[in-house]
PDB file of N, CA and C in Angstrom:
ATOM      1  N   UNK A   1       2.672  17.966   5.344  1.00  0.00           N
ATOM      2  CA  UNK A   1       1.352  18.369   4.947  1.00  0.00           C
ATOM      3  C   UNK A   1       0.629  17.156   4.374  1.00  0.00           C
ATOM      4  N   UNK A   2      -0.409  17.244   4.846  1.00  0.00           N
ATOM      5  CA  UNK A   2      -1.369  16.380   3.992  1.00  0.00           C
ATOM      6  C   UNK A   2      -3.141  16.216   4.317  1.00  0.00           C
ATOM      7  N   UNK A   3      -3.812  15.222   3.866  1.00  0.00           N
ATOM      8  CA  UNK A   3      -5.262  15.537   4.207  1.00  0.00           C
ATOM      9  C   UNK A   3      -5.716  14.293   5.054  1.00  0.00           C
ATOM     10  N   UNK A   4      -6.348  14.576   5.966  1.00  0.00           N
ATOM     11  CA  UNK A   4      -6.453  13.486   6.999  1.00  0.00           C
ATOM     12  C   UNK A   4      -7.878  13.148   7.000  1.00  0.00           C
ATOM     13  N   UNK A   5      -7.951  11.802   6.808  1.00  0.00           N
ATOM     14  CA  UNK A   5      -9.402  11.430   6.188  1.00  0.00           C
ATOM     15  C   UNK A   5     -10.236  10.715   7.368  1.00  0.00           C
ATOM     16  N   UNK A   6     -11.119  10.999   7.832  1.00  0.00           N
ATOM     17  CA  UNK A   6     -11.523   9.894   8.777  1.00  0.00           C
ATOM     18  C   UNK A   6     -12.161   8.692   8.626  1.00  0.00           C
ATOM     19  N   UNK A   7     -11.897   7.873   8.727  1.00  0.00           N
ATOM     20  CA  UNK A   7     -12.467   6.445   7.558  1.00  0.00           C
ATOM     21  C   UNK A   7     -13.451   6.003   8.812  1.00  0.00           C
ATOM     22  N   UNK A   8     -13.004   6.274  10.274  1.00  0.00           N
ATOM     23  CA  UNK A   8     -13.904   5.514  11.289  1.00  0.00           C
ATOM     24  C   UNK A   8     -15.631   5.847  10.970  1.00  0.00           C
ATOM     25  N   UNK A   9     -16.226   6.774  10.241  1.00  0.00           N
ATOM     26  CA  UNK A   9     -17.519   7.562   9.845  1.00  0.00           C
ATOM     27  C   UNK A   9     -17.821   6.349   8.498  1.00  0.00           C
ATOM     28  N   UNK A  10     -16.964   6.044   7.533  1.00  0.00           N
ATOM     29  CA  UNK A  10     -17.416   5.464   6.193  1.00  0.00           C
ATOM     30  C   UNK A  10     -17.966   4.339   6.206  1.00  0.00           C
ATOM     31  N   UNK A  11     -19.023   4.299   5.384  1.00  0.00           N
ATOM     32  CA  UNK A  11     -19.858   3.081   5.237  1.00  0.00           C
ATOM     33  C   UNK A  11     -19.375   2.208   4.751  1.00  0.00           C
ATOM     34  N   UNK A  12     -20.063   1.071   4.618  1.00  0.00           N
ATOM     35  CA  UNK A  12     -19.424  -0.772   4.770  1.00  0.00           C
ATOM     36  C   UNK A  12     -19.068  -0.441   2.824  1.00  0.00           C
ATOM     37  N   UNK A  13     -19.716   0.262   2.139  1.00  0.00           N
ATOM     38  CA  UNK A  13     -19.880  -0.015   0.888  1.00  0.00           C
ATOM     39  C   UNK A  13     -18.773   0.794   0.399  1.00  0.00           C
ATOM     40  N   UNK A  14     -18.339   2.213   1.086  1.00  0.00           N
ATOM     41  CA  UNK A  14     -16.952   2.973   0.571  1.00  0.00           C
ATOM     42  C   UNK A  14     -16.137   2.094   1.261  1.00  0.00           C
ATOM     43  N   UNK A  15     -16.279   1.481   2.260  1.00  0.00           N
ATOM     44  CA  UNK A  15     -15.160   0.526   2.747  1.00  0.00           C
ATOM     45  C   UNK A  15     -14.312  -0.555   1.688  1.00  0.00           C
ATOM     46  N   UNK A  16     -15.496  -1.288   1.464  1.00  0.00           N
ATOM     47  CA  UNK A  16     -15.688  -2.375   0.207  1.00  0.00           C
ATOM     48  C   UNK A  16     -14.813  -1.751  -0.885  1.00  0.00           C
ATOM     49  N   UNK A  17     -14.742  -0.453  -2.040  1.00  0.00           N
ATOM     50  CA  UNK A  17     -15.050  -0.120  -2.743  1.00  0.00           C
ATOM     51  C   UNK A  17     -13.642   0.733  -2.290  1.00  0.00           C
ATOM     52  N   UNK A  18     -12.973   0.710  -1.446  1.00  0.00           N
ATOM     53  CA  UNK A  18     -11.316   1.233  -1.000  1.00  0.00           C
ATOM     54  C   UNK A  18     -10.433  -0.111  -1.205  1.00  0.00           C
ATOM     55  N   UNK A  19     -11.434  -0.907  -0.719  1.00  0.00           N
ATOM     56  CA  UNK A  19     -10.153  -2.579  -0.238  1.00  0.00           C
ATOM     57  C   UNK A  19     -10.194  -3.064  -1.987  1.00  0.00           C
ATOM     58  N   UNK A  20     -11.451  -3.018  -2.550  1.00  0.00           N
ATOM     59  CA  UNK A  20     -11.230  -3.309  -3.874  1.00  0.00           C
ATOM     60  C   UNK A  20     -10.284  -2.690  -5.099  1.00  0.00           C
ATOM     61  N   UNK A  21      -9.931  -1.051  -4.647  1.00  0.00           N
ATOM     62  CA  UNK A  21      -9.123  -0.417  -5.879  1.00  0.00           C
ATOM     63  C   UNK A  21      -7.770  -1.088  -5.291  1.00  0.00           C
ATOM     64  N   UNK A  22      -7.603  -0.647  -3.591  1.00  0.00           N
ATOM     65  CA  UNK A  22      -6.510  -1.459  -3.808  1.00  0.00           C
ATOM     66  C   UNK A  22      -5.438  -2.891  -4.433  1.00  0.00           C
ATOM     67  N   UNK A  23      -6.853  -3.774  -4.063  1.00  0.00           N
ATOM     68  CA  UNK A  23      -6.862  -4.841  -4.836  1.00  0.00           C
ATOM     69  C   UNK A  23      -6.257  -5.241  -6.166  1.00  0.00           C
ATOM     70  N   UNK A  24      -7.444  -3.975  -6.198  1.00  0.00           N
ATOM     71  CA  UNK A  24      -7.060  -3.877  -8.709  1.00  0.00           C
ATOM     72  C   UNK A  24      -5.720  -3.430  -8.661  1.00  0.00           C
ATOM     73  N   UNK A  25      -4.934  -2.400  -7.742  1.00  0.00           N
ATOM     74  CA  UNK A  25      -4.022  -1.849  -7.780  1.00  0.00           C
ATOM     75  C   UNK A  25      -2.910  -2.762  -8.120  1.00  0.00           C
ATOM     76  N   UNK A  26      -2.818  -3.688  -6.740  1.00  0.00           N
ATOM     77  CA  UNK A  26      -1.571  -4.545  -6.825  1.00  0.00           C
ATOM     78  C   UNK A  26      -2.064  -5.907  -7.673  1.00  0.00           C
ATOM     79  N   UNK A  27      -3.234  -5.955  -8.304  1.00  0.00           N
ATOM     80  CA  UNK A  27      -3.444  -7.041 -10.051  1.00  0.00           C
ATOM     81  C   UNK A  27      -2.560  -6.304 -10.489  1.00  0.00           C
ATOM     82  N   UNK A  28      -3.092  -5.350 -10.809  1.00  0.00           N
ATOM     83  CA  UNK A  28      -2.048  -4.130 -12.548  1.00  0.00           C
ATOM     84  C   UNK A  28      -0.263  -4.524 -12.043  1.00  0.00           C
ATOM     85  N   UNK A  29      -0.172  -4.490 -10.748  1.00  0.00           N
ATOM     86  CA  UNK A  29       1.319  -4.618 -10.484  1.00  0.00           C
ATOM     87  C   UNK A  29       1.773  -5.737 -10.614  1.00  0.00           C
ATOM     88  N   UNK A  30       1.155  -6.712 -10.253  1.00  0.00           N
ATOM     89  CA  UNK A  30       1.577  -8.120 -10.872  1.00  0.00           C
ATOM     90  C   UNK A  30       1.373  -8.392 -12.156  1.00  0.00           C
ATOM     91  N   UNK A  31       0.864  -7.775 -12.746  1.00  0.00           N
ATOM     92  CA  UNK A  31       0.933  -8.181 -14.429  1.00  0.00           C
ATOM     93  C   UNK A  31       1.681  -7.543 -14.663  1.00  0.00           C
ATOM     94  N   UNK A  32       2.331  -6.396 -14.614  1.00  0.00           N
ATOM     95  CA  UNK A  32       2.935  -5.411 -15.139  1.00  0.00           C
ATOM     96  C   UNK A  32       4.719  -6.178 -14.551  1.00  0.00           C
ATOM     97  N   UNK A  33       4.841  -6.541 -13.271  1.00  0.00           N
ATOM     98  CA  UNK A  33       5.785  -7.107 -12.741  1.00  0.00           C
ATOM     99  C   UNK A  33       6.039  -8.398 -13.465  1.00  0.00           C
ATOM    100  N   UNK A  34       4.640  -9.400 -13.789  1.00  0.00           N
ATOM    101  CA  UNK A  34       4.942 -10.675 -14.544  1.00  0.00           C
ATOM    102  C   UNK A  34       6.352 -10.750 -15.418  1.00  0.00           C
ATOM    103  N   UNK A  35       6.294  -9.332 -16.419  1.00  0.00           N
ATOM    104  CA  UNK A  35       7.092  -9.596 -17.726  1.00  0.00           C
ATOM    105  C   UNK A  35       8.536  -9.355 -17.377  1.00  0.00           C
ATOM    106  N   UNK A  36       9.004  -9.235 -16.246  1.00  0.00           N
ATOM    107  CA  UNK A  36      10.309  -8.883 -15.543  1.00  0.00           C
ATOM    108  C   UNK A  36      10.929 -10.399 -14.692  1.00  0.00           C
ATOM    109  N   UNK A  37      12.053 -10.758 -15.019  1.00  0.00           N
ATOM    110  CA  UNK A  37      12.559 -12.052 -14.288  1.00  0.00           C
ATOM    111  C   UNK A  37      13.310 -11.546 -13.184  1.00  0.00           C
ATOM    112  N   UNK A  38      13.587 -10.059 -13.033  1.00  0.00           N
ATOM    113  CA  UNK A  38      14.501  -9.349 -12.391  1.00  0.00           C
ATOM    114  C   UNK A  38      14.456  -8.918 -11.641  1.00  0.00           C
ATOM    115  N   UNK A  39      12.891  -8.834 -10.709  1.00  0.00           N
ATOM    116  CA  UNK A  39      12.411  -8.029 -10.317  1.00  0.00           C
ATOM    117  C   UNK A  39      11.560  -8.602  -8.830  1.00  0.00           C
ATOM    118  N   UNK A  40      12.286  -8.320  -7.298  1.00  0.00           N
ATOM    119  CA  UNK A  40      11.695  -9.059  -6.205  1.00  0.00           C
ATOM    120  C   UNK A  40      10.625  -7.913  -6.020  1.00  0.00           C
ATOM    121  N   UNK A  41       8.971  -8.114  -5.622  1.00  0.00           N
ATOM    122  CA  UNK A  41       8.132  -7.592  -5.806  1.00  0.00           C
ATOM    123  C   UNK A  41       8.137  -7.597  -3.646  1.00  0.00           C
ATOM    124  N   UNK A  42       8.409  -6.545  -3.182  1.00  0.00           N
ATOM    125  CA  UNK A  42       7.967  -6.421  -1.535  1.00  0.00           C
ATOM    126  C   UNK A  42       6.832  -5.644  -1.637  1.00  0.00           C
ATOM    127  N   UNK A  43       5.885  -6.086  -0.611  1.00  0.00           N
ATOM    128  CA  UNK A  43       4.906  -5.430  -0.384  1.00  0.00           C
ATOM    129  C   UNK A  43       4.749  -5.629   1.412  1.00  0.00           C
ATOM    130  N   UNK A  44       5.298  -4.249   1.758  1.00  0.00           N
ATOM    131  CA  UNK A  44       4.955  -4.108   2.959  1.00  0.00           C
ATOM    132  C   UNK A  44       3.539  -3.963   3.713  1.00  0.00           C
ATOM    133  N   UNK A  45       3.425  -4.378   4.975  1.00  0.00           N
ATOM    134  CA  UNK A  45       1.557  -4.184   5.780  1.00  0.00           C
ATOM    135  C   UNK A  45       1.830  -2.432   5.684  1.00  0.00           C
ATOM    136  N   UNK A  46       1.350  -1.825   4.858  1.00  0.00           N
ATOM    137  CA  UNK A  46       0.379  -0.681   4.817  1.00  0.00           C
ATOM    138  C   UNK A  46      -0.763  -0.076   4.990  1.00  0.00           C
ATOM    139  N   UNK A  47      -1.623  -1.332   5.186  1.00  0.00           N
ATOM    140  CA  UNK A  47      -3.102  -1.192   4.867  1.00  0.00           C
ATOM    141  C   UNK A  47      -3.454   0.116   6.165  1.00  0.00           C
ATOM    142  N   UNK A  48      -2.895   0.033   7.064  1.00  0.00           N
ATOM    143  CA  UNK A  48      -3.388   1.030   7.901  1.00  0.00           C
ATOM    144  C   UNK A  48      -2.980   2.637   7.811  1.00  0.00           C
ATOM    145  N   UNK A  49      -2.104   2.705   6.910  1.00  0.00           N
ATOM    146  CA  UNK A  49      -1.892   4.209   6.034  1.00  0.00           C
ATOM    147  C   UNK A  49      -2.420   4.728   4.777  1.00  0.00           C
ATOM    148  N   UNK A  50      -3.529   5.613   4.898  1.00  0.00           N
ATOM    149  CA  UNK A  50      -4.182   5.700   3.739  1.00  0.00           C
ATOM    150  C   UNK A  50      -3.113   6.385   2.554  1.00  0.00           C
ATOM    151  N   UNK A  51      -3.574   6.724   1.442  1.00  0.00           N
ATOM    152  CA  UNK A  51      -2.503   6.535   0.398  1.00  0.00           C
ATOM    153  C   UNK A  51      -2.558   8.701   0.301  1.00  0.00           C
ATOM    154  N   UNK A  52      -3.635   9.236   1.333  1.00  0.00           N
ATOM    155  CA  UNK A  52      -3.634  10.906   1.139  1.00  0.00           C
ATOM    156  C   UNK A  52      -3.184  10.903   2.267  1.00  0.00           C
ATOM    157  N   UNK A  53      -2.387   9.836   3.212  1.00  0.00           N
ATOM    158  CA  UNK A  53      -2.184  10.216   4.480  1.00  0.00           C
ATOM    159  C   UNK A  53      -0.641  11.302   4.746  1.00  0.00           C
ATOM    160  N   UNK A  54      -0.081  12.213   3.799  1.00  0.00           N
ATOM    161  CA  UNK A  54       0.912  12.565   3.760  1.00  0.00           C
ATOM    162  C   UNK A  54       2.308  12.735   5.049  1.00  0.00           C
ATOM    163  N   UNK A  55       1.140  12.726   6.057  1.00  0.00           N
ATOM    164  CA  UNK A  55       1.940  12.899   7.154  1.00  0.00           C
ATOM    165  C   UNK A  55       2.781  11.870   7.642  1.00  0.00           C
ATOM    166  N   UNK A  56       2.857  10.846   7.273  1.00  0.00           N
ATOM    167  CA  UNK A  56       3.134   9.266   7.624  1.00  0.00           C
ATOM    168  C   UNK A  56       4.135   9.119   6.806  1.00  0.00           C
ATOM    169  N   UNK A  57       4.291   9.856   5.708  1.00  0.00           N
ATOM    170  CA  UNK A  57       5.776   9.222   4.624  1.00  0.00           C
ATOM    171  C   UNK A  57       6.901   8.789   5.433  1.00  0.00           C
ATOM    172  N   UNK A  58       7.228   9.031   6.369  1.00  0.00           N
ATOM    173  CA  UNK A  58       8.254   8.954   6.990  1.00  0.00           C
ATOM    174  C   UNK A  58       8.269   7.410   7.520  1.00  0.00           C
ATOM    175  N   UNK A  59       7.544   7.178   7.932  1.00  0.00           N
ATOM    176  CA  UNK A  59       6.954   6.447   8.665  1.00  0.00           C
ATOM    177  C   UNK A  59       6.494   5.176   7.342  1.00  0.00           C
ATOM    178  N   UNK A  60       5.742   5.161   6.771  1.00  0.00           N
ATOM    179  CA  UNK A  60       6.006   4.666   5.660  1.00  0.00           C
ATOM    180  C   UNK A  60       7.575   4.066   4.521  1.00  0.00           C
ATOM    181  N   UNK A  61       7.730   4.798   4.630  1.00  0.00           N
ATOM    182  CA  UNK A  61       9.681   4.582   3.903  1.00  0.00           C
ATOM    183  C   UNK A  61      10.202   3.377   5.280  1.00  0.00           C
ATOM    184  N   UNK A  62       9.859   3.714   6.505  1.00  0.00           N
ATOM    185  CA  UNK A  62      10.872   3.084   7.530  1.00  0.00           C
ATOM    186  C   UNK A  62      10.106   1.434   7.309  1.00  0.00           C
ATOM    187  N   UNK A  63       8.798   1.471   7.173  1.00  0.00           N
ATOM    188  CA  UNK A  63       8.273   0.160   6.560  1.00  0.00           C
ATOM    189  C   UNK A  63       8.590  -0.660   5.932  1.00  0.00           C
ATOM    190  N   UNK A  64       8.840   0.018   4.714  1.00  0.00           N
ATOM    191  CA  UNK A  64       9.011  -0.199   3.716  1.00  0.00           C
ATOM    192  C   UNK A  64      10.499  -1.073   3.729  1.00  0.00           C
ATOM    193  N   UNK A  65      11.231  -0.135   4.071  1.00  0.00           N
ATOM    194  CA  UNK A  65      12.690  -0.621   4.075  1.00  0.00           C
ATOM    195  C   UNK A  65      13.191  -1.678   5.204  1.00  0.00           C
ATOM    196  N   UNK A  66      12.116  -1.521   6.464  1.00  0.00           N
ATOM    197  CA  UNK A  66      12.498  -2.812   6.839  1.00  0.00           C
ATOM    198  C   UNK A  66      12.263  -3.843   6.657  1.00  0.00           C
ATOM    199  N   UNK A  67      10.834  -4.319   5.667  1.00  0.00           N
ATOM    200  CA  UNK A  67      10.071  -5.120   5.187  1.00  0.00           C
ATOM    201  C   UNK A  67      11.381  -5.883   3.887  1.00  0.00           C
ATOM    202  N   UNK A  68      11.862  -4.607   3.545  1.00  0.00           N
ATOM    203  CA  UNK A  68      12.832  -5.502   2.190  1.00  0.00           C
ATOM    204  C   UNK A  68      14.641  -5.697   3.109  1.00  0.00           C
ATOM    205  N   UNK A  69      14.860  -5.663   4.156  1.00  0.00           N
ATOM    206  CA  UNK A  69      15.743  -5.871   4.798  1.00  0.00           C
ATOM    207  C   UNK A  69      15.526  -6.970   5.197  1.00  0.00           C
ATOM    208  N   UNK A  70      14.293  -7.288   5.791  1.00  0.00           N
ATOM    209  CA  UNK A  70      13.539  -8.727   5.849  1.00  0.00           C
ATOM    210  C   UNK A  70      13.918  -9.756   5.494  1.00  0.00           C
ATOM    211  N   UNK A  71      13.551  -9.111   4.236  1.00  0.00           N
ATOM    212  CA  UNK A  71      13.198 -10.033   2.692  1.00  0.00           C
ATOM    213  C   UNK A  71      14.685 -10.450   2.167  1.00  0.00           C
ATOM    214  N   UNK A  72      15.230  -9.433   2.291  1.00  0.00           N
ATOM    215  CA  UNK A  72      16.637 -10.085   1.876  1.00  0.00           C
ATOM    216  C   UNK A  72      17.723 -10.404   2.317  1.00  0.00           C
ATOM    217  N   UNK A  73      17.537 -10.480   3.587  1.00  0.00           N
ATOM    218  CA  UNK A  73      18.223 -11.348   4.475  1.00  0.00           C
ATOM    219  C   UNK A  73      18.077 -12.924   4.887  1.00  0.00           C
TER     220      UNK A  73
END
């Protein structure tokens, strides 16, 4: 289940104003990550799964995990 958004309709300015929270998102995570020596930070290409896209988790996780299989190999 989930809510399927159509972004192909949204204007340049909700566009803007999506790429930017994300943005702020992963700042807060790097500061918040800064105070940790312990801690490998992966960030898989997501950008093309919106974050209400529920139907994709699956699909998402398999990303995810191959991105840090990647990484640590």
């Amino acid at each position: 289940m989930g809510v399927e958004i159509d972004t192909s309709r949204w204007t340049l300015p909700k566009k803007i104003l999506m790429r930017s929270h994300y943005i702020m998102m992963a700042r807060n995570e790097d500061l918040e990550l800064a105070q940790h020596t312990d801690v490998q930070l992966i960030r898989p290409e997501l950008e093309h799964i919106s974050s209400f896209d529920l139907d994709v988790v699956d699909t998402a996780i398999q990303i995810g995990y191959d991105e840090a299989r990647r990484m640590l190999n």
